[in-house]
PDB file of N, CA and C in Angstrom:
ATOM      1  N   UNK A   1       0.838  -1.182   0.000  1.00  0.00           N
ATOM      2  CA  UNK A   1       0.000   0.000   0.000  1.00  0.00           C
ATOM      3  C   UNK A   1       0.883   1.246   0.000  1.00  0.00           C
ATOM      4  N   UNK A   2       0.356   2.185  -0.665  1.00  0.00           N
ATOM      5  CA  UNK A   2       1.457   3.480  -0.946  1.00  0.00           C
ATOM      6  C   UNK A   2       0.588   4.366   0.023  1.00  0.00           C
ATOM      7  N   UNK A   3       1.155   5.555   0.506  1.00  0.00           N
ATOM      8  CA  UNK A   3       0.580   6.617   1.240  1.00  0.00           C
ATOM      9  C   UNK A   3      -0.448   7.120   0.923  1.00  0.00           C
ATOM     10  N   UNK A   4      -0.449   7.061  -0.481  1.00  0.00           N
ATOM     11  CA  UNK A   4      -2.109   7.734  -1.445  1.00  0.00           C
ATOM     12  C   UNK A   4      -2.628   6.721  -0.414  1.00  0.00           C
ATOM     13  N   UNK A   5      -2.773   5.551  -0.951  1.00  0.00           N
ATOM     14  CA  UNK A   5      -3.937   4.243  -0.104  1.00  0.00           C
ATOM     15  C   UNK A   5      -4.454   4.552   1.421  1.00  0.00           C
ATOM     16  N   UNK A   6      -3.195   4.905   1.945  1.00  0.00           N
ATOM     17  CA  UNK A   6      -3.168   4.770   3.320  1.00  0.00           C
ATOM     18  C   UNK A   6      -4.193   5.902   4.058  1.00  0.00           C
ATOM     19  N   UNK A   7      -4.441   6.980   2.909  1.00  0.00           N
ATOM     20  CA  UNK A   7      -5.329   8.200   2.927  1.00  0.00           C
ATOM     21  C   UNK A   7      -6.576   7.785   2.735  1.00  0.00           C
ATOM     22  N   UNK A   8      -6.563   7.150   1.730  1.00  0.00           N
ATOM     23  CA  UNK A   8      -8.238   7.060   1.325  1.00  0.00           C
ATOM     24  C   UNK A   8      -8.693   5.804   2.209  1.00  0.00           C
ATOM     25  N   UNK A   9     -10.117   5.788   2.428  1.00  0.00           N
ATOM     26  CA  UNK A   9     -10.715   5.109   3.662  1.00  0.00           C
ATOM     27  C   UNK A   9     -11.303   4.188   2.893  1.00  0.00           C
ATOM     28  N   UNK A  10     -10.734   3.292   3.306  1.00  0.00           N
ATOM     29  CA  UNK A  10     -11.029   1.842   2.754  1.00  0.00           C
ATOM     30  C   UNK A  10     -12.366   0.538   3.096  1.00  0.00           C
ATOM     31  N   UNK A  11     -12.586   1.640   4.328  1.00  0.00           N
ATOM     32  CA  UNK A  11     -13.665   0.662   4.918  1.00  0.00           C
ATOM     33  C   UNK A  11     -14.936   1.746   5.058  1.00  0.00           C
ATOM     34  N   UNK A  12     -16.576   1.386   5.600  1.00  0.00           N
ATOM     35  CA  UNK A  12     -17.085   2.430   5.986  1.00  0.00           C
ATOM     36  C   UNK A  12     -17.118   2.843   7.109  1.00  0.00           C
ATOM     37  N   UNK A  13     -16.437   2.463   8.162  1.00  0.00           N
ATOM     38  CA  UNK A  13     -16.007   2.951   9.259  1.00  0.00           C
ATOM     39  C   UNK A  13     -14.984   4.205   9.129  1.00  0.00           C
ATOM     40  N   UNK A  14     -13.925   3.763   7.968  1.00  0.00           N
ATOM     41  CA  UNK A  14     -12.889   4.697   8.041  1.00  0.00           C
ATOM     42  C   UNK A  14     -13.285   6.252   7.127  1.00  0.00           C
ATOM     43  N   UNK A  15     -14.408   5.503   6.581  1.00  0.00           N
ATOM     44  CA  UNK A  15     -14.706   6.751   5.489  1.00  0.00           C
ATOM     45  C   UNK A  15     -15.755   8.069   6.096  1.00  0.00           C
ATOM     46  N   UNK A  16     -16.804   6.938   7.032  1.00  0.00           N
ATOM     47  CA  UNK A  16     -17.775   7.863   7.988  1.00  0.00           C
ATOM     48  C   UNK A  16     -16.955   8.985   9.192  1.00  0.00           C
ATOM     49  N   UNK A  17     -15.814   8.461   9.562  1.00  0.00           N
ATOM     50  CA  UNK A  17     -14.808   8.934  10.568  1.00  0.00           C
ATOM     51  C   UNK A  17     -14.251  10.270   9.717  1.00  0.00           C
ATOM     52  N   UNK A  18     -13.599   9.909   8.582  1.00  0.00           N
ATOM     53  CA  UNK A  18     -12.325  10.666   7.921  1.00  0.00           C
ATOM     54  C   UNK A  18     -13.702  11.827   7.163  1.00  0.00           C
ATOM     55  N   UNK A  19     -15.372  11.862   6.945  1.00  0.00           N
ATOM     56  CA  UNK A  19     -16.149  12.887   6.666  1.00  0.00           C
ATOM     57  C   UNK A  19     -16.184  13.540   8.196  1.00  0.00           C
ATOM     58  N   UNK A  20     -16.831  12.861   8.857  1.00  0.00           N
ATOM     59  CA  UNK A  20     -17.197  13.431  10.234  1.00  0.00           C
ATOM     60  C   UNK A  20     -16.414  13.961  11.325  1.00  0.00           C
ATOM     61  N   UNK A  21     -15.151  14.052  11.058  1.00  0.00           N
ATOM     62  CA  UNK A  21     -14.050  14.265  12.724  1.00  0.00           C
ATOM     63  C   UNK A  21     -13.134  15.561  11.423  1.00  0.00           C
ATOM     64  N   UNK A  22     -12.515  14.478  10.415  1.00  0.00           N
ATOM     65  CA  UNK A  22     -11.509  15.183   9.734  1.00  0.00           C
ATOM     66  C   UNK A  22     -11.931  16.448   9.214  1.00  0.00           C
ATOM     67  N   UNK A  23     -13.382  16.516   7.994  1.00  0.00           N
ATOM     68  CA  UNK A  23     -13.344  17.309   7.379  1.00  0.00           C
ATOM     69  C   UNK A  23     -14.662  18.266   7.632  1.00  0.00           C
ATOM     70  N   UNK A  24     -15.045  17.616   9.442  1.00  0.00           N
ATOM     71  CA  UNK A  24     -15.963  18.503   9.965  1.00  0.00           C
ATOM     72  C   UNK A  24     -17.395  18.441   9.450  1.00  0.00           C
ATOM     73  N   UNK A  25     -17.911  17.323   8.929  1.00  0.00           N
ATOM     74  CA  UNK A  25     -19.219  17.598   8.298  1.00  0.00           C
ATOM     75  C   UNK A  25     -20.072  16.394   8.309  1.00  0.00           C
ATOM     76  N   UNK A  26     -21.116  17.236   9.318  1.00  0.00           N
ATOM     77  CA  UNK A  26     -22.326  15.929   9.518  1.00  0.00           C
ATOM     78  C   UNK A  26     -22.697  15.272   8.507  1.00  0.00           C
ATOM     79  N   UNK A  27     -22.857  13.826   8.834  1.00  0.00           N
ATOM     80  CA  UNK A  27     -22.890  12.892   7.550  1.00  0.00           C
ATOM     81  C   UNK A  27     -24.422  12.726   7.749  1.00  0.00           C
ATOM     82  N   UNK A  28     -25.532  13.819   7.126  1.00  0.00           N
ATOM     83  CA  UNK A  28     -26.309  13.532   7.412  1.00  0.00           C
ATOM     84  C   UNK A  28     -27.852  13.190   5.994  1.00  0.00           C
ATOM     85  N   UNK A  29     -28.384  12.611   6.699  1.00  0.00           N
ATOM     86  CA  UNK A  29     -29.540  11.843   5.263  1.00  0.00           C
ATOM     87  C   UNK A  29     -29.173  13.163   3.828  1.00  0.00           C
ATOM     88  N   UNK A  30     -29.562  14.078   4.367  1.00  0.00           N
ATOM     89  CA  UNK A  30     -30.242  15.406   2.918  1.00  0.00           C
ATOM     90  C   UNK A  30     -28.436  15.520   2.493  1.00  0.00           C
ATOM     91  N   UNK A  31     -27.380  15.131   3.287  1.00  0.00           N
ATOM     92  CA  UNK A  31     -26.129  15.896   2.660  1.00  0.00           C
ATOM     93  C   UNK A  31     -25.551  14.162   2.015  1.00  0.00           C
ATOM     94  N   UNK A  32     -26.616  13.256   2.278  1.00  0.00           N
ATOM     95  CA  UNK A  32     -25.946  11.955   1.534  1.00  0.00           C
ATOM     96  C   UNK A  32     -26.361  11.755   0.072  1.00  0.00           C
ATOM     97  N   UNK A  33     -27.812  12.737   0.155  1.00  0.00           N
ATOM     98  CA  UNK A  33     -28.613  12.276  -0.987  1.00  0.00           C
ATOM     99  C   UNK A  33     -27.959  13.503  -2.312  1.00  0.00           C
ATOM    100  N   UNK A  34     -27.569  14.662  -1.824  1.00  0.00           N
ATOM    101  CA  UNK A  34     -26.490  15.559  -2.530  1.00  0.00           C
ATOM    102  C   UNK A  34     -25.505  15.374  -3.166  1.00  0.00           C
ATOM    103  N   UNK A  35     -24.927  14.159  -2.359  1.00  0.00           N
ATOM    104  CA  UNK A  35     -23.930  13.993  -2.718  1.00  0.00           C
ATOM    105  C   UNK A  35     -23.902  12.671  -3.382  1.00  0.00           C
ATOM    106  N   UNK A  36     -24.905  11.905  -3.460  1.00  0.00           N
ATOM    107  CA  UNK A  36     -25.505  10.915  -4.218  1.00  0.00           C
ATOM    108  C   UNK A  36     -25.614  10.949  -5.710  1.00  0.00           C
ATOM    109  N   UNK A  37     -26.634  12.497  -5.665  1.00  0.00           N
ATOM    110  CA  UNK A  37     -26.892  13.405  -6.623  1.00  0.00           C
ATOM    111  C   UNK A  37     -25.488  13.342  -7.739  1.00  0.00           C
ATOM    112  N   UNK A  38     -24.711  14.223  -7.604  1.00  0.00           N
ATOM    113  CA  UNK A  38     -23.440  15.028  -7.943  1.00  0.00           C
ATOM    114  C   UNK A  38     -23.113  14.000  -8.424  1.00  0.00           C
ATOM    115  N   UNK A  39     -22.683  12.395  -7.614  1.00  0.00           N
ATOM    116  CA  UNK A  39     -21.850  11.261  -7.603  1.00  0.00           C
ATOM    117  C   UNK A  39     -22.240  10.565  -8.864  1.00  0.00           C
ATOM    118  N   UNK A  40     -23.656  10.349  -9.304  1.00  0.00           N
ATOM    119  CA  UNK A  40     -23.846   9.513 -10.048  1.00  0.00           C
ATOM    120  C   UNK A  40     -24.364  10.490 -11.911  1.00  0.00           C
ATOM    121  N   UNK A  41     -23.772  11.848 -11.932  1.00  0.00           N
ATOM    122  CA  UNK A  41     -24.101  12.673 -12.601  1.00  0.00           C
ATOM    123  C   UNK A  41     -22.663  12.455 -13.356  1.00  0.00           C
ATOM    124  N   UNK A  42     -22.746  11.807 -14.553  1.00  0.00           N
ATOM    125  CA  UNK A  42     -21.405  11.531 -15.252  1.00  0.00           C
ATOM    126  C   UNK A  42     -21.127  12.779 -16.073  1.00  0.00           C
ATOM    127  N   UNK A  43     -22.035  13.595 -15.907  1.00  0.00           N
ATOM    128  CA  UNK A  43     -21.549  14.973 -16.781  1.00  0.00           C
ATOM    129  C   UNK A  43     -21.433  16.266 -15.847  1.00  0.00           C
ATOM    130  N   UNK A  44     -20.872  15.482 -14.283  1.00  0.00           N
ATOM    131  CA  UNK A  44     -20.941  16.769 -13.612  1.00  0.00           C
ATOM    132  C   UNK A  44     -19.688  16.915 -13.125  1.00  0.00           C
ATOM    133  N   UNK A  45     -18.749  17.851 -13.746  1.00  0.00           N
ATOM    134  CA  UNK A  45     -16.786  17.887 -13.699  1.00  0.00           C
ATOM    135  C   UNK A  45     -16.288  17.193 -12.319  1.00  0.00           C
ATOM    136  N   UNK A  46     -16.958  17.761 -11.399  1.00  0.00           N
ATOM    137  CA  UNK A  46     -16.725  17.145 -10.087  1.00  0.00           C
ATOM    138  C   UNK A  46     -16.214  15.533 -10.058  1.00  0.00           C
ATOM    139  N   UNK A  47     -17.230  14.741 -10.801  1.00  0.00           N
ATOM    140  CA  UNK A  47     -17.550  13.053 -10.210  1.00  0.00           C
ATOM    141  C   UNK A  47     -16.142  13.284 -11.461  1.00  0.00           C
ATOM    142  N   UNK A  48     -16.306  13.605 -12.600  1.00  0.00           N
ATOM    143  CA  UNK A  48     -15.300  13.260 -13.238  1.00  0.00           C
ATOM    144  C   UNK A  48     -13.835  13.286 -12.694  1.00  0.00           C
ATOM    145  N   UNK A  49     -13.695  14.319 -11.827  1.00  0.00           N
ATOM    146  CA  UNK A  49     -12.600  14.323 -11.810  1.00  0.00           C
ATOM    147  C   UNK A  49     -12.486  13.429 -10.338  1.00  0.00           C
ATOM    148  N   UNK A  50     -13.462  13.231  -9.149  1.00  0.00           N
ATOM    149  CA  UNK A  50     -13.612  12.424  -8.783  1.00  0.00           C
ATOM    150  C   UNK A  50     -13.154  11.020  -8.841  1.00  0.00           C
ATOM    151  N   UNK A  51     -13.357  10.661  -9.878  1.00  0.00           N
ATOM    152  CA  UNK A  51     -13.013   9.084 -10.559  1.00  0.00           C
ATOM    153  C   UNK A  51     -11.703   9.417 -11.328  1.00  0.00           C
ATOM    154  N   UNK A  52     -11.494  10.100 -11.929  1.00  0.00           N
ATOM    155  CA  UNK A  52     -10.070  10.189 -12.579  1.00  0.00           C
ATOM    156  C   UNK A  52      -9.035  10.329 -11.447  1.00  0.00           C
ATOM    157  N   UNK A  53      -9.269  10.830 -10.057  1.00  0.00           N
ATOM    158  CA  UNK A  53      -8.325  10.796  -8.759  1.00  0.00           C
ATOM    159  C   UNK A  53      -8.538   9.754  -7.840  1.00  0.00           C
ATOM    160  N   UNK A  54      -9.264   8.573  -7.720  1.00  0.00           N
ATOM    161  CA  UNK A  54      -9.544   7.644  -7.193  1.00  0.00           C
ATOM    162  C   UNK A  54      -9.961   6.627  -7.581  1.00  0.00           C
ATOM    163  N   UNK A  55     -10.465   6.695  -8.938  1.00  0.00           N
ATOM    164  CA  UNK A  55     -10.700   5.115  -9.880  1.00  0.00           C
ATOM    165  C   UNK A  55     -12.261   4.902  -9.449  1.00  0.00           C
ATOM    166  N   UNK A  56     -12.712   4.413 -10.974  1.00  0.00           N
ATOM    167  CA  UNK A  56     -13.957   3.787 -10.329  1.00  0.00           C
ATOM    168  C   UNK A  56     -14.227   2.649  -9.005  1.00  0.00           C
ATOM    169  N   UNK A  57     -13.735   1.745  -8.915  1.00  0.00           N
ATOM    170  CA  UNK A  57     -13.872   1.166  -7.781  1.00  0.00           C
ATOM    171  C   UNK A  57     -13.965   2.051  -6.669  1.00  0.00           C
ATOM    172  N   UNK A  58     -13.128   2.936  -6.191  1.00  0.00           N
ATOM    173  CA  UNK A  58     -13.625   3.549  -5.009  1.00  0.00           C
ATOM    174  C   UNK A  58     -14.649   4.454  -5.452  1.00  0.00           C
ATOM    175  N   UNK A  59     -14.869   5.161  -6.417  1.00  0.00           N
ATOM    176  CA  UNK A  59     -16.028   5.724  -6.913  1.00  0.00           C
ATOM    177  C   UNK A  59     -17.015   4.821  -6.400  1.00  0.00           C
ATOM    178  N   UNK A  60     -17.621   3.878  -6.855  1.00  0.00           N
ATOM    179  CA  UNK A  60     -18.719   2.907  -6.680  1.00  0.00           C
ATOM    180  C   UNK A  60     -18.526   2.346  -5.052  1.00  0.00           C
ATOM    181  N   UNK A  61     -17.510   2.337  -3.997  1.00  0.00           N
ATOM    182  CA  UNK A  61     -17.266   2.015  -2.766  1.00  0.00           C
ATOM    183  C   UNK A  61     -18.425   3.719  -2.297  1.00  0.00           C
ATOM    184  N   UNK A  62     -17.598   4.961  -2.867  1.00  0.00           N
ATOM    185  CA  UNK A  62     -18.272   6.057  -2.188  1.00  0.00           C
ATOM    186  C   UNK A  62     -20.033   6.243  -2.263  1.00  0.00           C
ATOM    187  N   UNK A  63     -19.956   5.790  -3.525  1.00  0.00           N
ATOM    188  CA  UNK A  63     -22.000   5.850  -3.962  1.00  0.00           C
ATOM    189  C   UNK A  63     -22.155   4.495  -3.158  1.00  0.00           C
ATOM    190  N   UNK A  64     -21.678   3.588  -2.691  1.00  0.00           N
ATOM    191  CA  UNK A  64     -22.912   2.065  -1.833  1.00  0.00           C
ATOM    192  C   UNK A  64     -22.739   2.948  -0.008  1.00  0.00           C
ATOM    193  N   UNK A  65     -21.727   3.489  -0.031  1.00  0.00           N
ATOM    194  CA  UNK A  65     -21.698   4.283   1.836  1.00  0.00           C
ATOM    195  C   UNK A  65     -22.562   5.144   1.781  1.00  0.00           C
ATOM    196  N   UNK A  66     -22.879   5.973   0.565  1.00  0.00           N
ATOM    197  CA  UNK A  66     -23.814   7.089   1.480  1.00  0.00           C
ATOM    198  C   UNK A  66     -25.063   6.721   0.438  1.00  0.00           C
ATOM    199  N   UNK A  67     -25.049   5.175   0.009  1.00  0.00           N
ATOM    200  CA  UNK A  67     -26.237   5.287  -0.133  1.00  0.00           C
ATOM    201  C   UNK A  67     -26.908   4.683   1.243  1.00  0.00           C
ATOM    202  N   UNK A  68     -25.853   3.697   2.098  1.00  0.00           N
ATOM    203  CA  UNK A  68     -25.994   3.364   3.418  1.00  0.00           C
ATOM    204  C   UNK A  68     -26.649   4.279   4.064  1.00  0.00           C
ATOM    205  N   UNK A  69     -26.051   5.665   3.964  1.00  0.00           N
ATOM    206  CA  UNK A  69     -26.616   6.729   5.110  1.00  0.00           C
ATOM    207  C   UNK A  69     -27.828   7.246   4.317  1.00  0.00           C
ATOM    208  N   UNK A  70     -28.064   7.322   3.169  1.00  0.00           N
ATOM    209  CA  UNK A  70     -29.747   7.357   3.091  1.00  0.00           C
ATOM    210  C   UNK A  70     -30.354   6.493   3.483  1.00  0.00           C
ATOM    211  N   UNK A  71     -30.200   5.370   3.325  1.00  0.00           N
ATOM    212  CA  UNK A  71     -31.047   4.127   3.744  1.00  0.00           C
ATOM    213  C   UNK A  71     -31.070   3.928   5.238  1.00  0.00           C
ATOM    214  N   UNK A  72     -30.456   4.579   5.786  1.00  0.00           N
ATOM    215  CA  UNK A  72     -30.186   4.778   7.447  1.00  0.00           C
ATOM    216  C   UNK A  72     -30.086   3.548   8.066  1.00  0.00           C
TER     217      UNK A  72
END
């Protein structure tokens, strides 16, 4: 594992932690479904560049976690 790896949260424990403590922001239903939104919008620069800095696989890891937190 290289340091990039060691950053990105590999589990949904590590990913709910590294939104909520690190980057300060309630992981909550209306800010999962936003970001749900954005995530699965292949013409929206964001997800693109999204996936071009993390690969689809974690792309598709980030859309099944907060589809978790909609589904509560």
């Amino acid at each position: 594992m290289t340091d990039i790896d060691d950053a990105i949260p590999q589990t949904l424990e590590q990913w709910r932690y590294c939104i909520e403590h690190h980057c300060g922001i309630p992981l909550t239903k209306s800010f999962a479904e936003q970001r749900l939104r954005e995530l699965t919008d292949s013409k929206n620069e964001h997800t693109r560049k999204f996936i071009e800095s993390y690969g689809p696989q974690h792309h598709q890891r980030v859309l099944e976690w907060f589809g978790e937190v909609v589904e509560g």
